[in-house]
Protein backbone atom coordinates (compact mmCIF):
# COMPACT_ATOMS: atom_id res chain seq x y z
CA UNK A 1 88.17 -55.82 -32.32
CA UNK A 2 88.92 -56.46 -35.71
CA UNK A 3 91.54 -58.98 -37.06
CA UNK A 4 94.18 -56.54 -37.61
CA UNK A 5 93.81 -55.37 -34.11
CA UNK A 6 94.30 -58.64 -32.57
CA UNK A 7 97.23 -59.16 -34.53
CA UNK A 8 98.93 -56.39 -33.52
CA UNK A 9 97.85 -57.10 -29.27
CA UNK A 10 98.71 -60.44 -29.71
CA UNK A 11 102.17 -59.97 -31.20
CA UNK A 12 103.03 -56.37 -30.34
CA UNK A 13 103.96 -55.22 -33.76
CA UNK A 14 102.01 -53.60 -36.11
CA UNK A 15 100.55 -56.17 -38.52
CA UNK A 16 102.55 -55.57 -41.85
CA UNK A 17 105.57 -56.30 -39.59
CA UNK A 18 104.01 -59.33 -38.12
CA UNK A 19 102.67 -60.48 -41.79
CA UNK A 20 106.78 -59.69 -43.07
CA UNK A 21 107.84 -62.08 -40.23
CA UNK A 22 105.92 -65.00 -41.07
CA UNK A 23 106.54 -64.38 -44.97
CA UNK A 24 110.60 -64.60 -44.18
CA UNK A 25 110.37 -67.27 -42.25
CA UNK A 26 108.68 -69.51 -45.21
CA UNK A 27 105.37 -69.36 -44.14
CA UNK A 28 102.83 -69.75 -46.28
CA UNK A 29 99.60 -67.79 -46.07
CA UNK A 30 97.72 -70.31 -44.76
CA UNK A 31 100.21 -71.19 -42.25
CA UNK A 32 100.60 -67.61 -41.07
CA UNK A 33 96.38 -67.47 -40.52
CA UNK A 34 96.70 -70.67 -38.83
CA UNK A 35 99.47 -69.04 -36.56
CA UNK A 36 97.45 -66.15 -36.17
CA UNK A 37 94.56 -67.95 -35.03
CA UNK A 38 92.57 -66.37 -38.02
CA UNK A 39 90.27 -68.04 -41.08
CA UNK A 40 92.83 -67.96 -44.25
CA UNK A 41 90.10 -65.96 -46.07
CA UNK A 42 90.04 -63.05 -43.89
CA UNK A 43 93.85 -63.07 -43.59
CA UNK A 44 94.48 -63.15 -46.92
CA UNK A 45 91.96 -60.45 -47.34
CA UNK A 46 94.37 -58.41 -45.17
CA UNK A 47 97.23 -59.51 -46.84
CA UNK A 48 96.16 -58.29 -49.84
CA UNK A 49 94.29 -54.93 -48.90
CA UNK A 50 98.04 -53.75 -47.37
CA UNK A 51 99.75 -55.18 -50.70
CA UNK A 52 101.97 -57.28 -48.80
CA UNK A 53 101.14 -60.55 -51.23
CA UNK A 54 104.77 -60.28 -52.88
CA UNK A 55 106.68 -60.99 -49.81
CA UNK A 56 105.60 -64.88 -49.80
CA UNK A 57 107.01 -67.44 -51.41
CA UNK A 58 104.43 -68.25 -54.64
CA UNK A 59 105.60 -72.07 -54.14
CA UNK A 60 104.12 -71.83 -50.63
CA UNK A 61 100.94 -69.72 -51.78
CA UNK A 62 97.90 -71.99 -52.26
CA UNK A 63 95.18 -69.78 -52.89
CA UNK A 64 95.18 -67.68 -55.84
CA UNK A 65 95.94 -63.88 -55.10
CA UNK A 66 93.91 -61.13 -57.18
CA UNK A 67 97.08 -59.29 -57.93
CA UNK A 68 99.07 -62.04 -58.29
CA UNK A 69 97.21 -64.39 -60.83
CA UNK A 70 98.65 -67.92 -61.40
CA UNK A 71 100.01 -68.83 -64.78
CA UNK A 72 100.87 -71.75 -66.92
CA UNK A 73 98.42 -74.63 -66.42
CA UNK A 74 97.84 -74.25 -62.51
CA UNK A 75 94.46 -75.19 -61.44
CA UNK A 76 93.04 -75.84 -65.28
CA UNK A 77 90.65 -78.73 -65.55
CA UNK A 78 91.53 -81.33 -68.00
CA UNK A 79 89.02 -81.18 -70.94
CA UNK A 80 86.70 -83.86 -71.02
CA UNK A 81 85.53 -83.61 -74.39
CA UNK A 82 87.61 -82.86 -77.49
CA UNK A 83 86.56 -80.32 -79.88
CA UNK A 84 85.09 -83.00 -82.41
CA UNK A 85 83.27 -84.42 -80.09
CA UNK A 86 81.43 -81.76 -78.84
CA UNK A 87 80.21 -80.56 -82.66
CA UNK A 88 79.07 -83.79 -83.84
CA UNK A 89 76.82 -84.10 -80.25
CA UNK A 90 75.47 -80.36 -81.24
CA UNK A 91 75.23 -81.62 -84.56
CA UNK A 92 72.84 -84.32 -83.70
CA UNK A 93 70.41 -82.20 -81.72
CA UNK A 94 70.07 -80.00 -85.03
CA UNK A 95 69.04 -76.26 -85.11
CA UNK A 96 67.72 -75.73 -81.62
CA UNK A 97 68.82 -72.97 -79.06
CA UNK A 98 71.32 -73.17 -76.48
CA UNK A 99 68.33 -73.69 -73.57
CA UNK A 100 66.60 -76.07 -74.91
CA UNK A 101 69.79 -77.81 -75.71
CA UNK A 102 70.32 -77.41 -71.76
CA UNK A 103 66.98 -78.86 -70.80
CA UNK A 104 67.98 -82.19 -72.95
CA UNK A 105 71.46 -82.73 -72.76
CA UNK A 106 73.18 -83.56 -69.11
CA UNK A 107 76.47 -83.11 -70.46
CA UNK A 108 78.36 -81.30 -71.76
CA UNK A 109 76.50 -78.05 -71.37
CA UNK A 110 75.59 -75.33 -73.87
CA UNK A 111 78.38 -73.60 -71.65
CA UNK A 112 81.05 -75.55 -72.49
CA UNK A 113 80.30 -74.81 -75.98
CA UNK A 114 80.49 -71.43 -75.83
CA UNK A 115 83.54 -71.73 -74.24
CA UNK A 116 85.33 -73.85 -76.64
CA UNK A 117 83.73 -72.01 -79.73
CA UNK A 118 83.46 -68.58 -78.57
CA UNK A 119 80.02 -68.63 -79.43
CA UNK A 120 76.91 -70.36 -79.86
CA UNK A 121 76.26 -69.39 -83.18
CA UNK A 122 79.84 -70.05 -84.34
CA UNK A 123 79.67 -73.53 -82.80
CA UNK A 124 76.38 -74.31 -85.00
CA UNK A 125 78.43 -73.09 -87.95
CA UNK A 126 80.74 -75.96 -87.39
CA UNK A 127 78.96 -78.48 -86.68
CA UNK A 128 76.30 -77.64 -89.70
CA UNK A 129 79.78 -78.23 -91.97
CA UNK A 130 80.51 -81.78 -90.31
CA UNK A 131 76.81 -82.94 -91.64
């Protein structure tokens, strides 16, 4: 019996009704799994495959939703290392390649280079101009 199935025994309503309940009532998804007697990931998975991820409250929603992304600066890390900082540390391991600068550095990664540069190569321009 799948999920949706037991829902809809358990409550006697067909589960986009049962979801709709829980969502007007201010539950969050993780609440309304935990009601359900159902792990949040496969709930949500439901929730999502009907479309029904608009009718909860987003300052209730803890997990990010696929078709509801999360904006501003929810869930960004704080960066560790400012931009200056990570050229001069490339800049002291002179011209070698992004692996080997993995396999000798622990942190920060070649990675978070790319990241922050947009490129290896781009990032080695910079720091070649702070020598």
């Amino acid at each position: 019996m799948t999920v949706v199935h037991k829902i809809r025994k358990e409550f006697n309503e067909p589960f986009r009704d049962v979801v709709a309940g829980f969502a007007q009532m201010g539950y969050s998804q993780t609440a309304a799994a935990s009601a359900c007697e159902v792990p949040r990931s496969t709930f949500q998975h439901h929730v999502q495959r009907f479309g029904l991820c608009e009718l909860f409250d987003r300052k209730n929603y803890l997990p990010e939703c696929k078709s509801h992304p999360r904006t501003g600066n929810e869930g960004k890390r704080k960066q560790i290392f400012t931009d200056g900082h990570l050229l001069t540390i490339l800049a002291a391991h002179g011209d070698i390649g992004r692996d080997r600068f993995d396999y000798l550095q622990k942190a920060p990664c070649a990675s978070t280079i790319i990241k922050r540069f947009g490129s290896w190569s781009d990032a080695k321009r910079l720091a070649r101009g702070l020598r």
